[in-house]
Protein backbone atom coordinates (compact mmCIF):
# COMPACT_ATOMS: atom_id res chain seq x y z
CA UNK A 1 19.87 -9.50 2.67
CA UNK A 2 18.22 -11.54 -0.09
CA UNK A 3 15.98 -14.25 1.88
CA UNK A 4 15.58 -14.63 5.76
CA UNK A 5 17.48 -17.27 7.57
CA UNK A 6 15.02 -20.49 7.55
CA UNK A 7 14.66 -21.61 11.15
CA UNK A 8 12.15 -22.47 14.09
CA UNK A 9 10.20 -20.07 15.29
CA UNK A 10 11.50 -17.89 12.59
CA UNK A 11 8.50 -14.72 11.60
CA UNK A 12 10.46 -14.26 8.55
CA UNK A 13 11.42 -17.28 7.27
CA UNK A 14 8.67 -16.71 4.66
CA UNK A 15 9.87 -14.02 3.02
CA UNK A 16 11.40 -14.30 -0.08
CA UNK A 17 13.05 -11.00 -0.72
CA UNK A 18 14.74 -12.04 -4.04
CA UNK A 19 11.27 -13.43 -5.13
CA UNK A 20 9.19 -10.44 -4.38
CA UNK A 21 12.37 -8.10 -6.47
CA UNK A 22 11.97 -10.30 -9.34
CA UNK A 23 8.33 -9.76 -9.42
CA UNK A 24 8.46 -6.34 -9.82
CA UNK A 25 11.31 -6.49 -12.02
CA UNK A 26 8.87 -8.61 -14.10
CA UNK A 27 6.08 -6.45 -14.24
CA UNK A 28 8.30 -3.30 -15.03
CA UNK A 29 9.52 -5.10 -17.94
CA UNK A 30 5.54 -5.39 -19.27
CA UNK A 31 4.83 -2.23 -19.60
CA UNK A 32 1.40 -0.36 -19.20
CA UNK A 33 0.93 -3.29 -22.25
CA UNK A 34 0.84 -5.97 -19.43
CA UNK A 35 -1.83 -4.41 -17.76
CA UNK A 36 -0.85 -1.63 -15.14
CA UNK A 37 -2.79 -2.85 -12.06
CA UNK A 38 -0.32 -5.86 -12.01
CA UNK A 39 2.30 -3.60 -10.25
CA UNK A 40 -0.51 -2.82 -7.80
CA UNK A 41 -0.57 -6.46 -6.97
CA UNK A 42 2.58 -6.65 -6.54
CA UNK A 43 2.50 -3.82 -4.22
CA UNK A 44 0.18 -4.88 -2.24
CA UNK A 45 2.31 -8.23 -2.11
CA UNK A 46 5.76 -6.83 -0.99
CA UNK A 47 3.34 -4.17 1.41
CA UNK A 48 2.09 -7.69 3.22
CA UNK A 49 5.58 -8.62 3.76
CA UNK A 50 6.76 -5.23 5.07
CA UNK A 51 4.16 -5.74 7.46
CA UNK A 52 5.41 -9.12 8.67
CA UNK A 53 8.49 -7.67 9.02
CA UNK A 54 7.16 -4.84 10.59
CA UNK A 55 5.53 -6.64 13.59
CA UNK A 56 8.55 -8.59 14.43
CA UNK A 57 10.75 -5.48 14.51
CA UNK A 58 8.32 -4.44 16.49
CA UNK A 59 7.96 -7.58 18.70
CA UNK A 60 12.39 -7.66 19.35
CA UNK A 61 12.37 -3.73 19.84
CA UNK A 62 9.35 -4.35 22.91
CA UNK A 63 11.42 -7.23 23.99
CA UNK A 64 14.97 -5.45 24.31
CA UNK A 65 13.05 -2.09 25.50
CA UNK A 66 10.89 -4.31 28.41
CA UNK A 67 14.10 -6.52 29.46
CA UNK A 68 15.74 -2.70 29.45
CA UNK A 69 18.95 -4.23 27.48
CA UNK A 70 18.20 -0.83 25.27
CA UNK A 71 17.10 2.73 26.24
CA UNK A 72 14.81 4.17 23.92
CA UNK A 73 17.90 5.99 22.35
CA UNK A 74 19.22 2.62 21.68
CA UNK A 75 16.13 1.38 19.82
CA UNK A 76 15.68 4.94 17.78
CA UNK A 77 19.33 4.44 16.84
CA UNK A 78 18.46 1.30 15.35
CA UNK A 79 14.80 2.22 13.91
CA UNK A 80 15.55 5.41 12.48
CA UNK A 81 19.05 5.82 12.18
CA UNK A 82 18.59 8.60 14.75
CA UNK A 83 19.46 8.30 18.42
CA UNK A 84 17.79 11.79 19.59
CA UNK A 85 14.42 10.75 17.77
CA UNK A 86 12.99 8.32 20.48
CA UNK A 87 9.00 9.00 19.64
CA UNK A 88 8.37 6.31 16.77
CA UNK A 89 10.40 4.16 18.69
CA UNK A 90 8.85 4.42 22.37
CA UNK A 91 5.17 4.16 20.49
CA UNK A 92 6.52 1.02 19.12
CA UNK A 93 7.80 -0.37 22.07
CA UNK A 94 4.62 0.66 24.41
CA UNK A 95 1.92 -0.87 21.59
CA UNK A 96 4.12 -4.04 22.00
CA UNK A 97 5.18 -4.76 25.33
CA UNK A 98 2.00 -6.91 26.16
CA UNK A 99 2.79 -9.56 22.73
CA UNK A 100 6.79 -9.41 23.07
CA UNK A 101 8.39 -12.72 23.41
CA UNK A 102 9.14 -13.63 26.87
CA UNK A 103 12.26 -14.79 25.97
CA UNK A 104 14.40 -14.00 22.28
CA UNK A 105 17.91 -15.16 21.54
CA UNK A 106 20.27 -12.90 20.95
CA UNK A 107 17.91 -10.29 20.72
CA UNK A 108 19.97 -7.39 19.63
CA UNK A 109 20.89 -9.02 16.51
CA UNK A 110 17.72 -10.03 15.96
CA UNK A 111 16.32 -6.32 15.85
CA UNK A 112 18.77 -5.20 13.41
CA UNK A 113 18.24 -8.18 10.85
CA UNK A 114 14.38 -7.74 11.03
CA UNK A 115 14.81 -4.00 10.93
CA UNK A 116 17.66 -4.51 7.71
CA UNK A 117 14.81 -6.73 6.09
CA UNK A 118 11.76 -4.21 6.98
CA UNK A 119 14.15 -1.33 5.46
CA UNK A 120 14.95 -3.41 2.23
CA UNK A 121 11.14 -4.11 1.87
CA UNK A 122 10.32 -0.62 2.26
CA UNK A 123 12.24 0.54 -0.31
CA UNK A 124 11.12 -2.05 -2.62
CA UNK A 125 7.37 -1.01 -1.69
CA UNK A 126 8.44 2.28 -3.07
CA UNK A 127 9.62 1.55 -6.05
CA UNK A 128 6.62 -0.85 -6.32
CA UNK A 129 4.28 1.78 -5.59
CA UNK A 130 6.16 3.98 -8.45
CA UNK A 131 5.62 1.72 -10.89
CA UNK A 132 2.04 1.35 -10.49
CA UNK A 133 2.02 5.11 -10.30
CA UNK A 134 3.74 5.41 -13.43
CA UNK A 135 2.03 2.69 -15.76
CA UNK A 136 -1.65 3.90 -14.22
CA UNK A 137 -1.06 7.44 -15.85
CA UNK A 138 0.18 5.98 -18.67
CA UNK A 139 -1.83 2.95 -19.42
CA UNK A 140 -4.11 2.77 -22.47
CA UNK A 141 -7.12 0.27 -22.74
CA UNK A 142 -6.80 -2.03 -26.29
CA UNK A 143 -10.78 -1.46 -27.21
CA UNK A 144 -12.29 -3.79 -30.08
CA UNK A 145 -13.57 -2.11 -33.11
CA UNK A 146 -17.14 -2.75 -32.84
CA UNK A 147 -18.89 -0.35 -30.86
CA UNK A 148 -20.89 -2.16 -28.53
CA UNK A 149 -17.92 -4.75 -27.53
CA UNK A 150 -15.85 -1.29 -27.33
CA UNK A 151 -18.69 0.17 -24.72
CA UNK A 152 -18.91 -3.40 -23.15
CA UNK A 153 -15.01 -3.52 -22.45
CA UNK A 154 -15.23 -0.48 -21.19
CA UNK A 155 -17.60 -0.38 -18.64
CA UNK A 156 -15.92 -4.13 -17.30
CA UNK A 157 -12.69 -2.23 -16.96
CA UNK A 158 -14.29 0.85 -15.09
CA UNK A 159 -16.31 -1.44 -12.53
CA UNK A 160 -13.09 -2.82 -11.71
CA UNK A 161 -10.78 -0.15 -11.42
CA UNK A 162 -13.83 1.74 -9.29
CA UNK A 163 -13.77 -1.47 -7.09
CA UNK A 164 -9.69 -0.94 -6.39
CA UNK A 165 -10.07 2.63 -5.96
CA UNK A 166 -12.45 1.97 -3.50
CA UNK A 167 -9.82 -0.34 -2.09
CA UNK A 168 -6.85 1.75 -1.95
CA UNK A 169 -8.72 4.81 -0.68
CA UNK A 170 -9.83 3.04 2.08
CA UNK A 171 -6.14 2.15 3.10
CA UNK A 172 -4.96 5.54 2.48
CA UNK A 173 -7.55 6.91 4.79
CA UNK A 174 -6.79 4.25 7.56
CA UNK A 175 -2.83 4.92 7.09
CA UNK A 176 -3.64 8.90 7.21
CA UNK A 177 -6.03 8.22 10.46
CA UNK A 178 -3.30 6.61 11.97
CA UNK A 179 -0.72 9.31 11.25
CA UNK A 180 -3.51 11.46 13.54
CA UNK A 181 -4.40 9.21 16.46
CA UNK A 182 -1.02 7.75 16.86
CA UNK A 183 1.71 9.86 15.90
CA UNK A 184 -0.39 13.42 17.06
CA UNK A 185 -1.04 14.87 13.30
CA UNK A 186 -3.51 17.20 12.76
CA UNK A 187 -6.49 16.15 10.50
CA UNK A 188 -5.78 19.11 8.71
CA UNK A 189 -1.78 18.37 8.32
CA UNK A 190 -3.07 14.60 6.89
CA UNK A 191 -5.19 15.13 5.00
CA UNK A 192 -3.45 17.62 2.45
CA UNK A 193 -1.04 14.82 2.22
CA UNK A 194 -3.46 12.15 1.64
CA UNK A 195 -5.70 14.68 -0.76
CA UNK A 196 -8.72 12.65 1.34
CA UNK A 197 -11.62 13.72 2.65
CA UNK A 198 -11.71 14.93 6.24
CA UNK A 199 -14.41 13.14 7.17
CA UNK A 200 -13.58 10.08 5.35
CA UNK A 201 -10.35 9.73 7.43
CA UNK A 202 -12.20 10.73 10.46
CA UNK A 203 -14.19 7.82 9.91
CA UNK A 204 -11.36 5.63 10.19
CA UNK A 205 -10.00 6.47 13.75
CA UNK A 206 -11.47 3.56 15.27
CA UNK A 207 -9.69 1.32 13.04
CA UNK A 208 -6.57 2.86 13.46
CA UNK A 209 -6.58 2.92 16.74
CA UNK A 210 -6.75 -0.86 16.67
CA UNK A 211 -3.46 -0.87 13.94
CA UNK A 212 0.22 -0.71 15.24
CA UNK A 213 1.84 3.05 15.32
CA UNK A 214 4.47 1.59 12.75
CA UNK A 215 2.01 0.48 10.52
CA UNK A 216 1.72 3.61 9.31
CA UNK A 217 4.35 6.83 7.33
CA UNK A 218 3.37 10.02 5.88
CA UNK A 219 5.50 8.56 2.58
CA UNK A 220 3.00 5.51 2.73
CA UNK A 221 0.16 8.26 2.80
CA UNK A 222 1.26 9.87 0.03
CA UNK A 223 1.83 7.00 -2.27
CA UNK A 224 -1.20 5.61 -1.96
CA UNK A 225 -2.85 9.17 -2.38
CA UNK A 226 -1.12 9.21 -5.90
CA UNK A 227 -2.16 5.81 -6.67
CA UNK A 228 -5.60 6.69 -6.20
CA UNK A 229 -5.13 9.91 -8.24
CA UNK A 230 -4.12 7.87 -11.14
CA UNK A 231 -6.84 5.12 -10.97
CA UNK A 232 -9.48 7.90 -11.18
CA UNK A 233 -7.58 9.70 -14.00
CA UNK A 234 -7.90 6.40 -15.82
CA UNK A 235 -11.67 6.13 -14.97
CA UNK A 236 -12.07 9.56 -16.46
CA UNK A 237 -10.44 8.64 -19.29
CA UNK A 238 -12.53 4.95 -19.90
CA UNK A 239 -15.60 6.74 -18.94
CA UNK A 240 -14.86 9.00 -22.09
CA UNK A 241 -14.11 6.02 -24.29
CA UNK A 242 -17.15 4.24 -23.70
CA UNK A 243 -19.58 7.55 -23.62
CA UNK A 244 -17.60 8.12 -27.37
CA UNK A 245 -18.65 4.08 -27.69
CA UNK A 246 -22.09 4.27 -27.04
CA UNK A 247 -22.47 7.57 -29.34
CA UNK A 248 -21.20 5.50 -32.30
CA UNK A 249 -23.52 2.79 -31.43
CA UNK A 250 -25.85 4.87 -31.49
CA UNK A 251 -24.89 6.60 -34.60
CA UNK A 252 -25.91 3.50 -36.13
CA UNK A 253 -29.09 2.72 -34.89
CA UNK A 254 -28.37 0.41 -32.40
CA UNK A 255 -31.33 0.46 -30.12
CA UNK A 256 -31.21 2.11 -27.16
CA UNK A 257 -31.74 -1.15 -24.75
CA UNK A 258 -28.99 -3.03 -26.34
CA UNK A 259 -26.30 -0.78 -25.16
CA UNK A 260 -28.01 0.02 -21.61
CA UNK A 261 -26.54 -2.97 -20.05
CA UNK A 262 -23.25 -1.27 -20.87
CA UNK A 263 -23.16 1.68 -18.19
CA UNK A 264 -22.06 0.67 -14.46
CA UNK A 265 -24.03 1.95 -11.75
């Protein structure tokens, strides 16, 4: 399945599957030379569409479980390829049932083309989120010669990737809280996936609560947990760049004040 079929009333219509592959293709060709936080972008692009996906799975499955045209065994059969696994898909259903449509045409076939497309993008997020992964650990920052634009660039760089680290911690504690109040982990069992802070995903059970069940994976958990992993390896590494920058400046008797600017807070 390349695009969704354009029509009324269609939640997918949007989604340009072909698009969002080309995207990444794009980006992989780059390099860690493009910049490797572009594959996060594009991660967090295809992750948006997943979700979309996501809800209207979600929205046919409540539907076809609330009309009872499909036992739960029917709805794990098509949600997880597994008939006898009927939790993820009774959560689903339940966290639903009050903003399924009252009426959806041909409903079966609906759930197993939103569930093909949700499957396609997940896969896609994967290899997204492997990318990013890959060119983080890799990347190296071009730093001019001078030592105080060298310092400079370097401290830009590390506000910014601090800022998304903040970001993607944040969802990887909100994905791992959901994993607990949801699906019945144990804090402990999350976080060793996440390699979070117990009290940091404790702090996000509230929101969680408020999220779908399916918004959530323990591969999601982890991916994000490497993500973050290899935006702080990079910090470590552009901290050491610009502490080696400001020794040379001032090496040369560059004044203390001039280069004070160039250390975030």
């Amino acid at each position: 399945m390349e695009t969704t079929r354009a029509r009324v009333g269609d939640p997918l219509a949007h989604i340009d599957l072909s698009r969002l592959r080309a995207d990444l293709r794009a980006v992989q060709r780059l390099g860690t030379s493009g910049g490797a936080f572009n594959a996060c972008a594009v991660s967090a692009e295809i992750r948006q569409a997943y979700r979309t996906a996501l809800a209207a799975r979600d929205e046919a499955a409540a539907y076809l479980h609330g009309s009872r045209v499909w036992s739960r065994a029917d709805l794990a059969e098509a949600i997880c390829a597994y008939g006898e696994h009927e939790g993820r898909p009774r959560l689903v259903a339940q966290w639903c049932v009050t903003t399924a449509p009252q009426h959806l045409y041909d409903a079966g076939h609906e759930l197993l083309r939103r569930q093909q497309l949700a499957t396609a993008l997940r896969d896609l997020l994967t290899e997204a989120r492997g990318t990013a992964i890959r060119q983080l650990n890799e990347a190296e920052l071009p730093l001019p010669d001078d030592p105080l634009a060298r310092a400079h660039k370097a401290a830009d760089v590390i506000v910014f990737a601090r800022h998304h680290l903040d970001y993607v911690a944040a969802n990887r504690n909100l994905y791992a809280a959901n994993l607990v109040v949801h699906h019945g982990w144990s804090l402990d069992e999350v976080v060793e996936v996440a390699e979070a802070d117990p009290g940091e995903v404790a702090d996000a059970y509230a929101a969680a609560r408020e999220h779908p069940p399916s918004d959530a994976d323990a591969r999601t958990v982890r991916e994000l947990a490497l993500i973050a992993a290899a935006i702080a390896g990079r910090i470590e590494h552009w901290e050491s760049a610009r502490a080696e920058a400001i020794a040379d400046c001032l090496a040369s008797g560059l004044a203390t004040e001039r280069i004070a600017i160039s250390v975030p807070t």
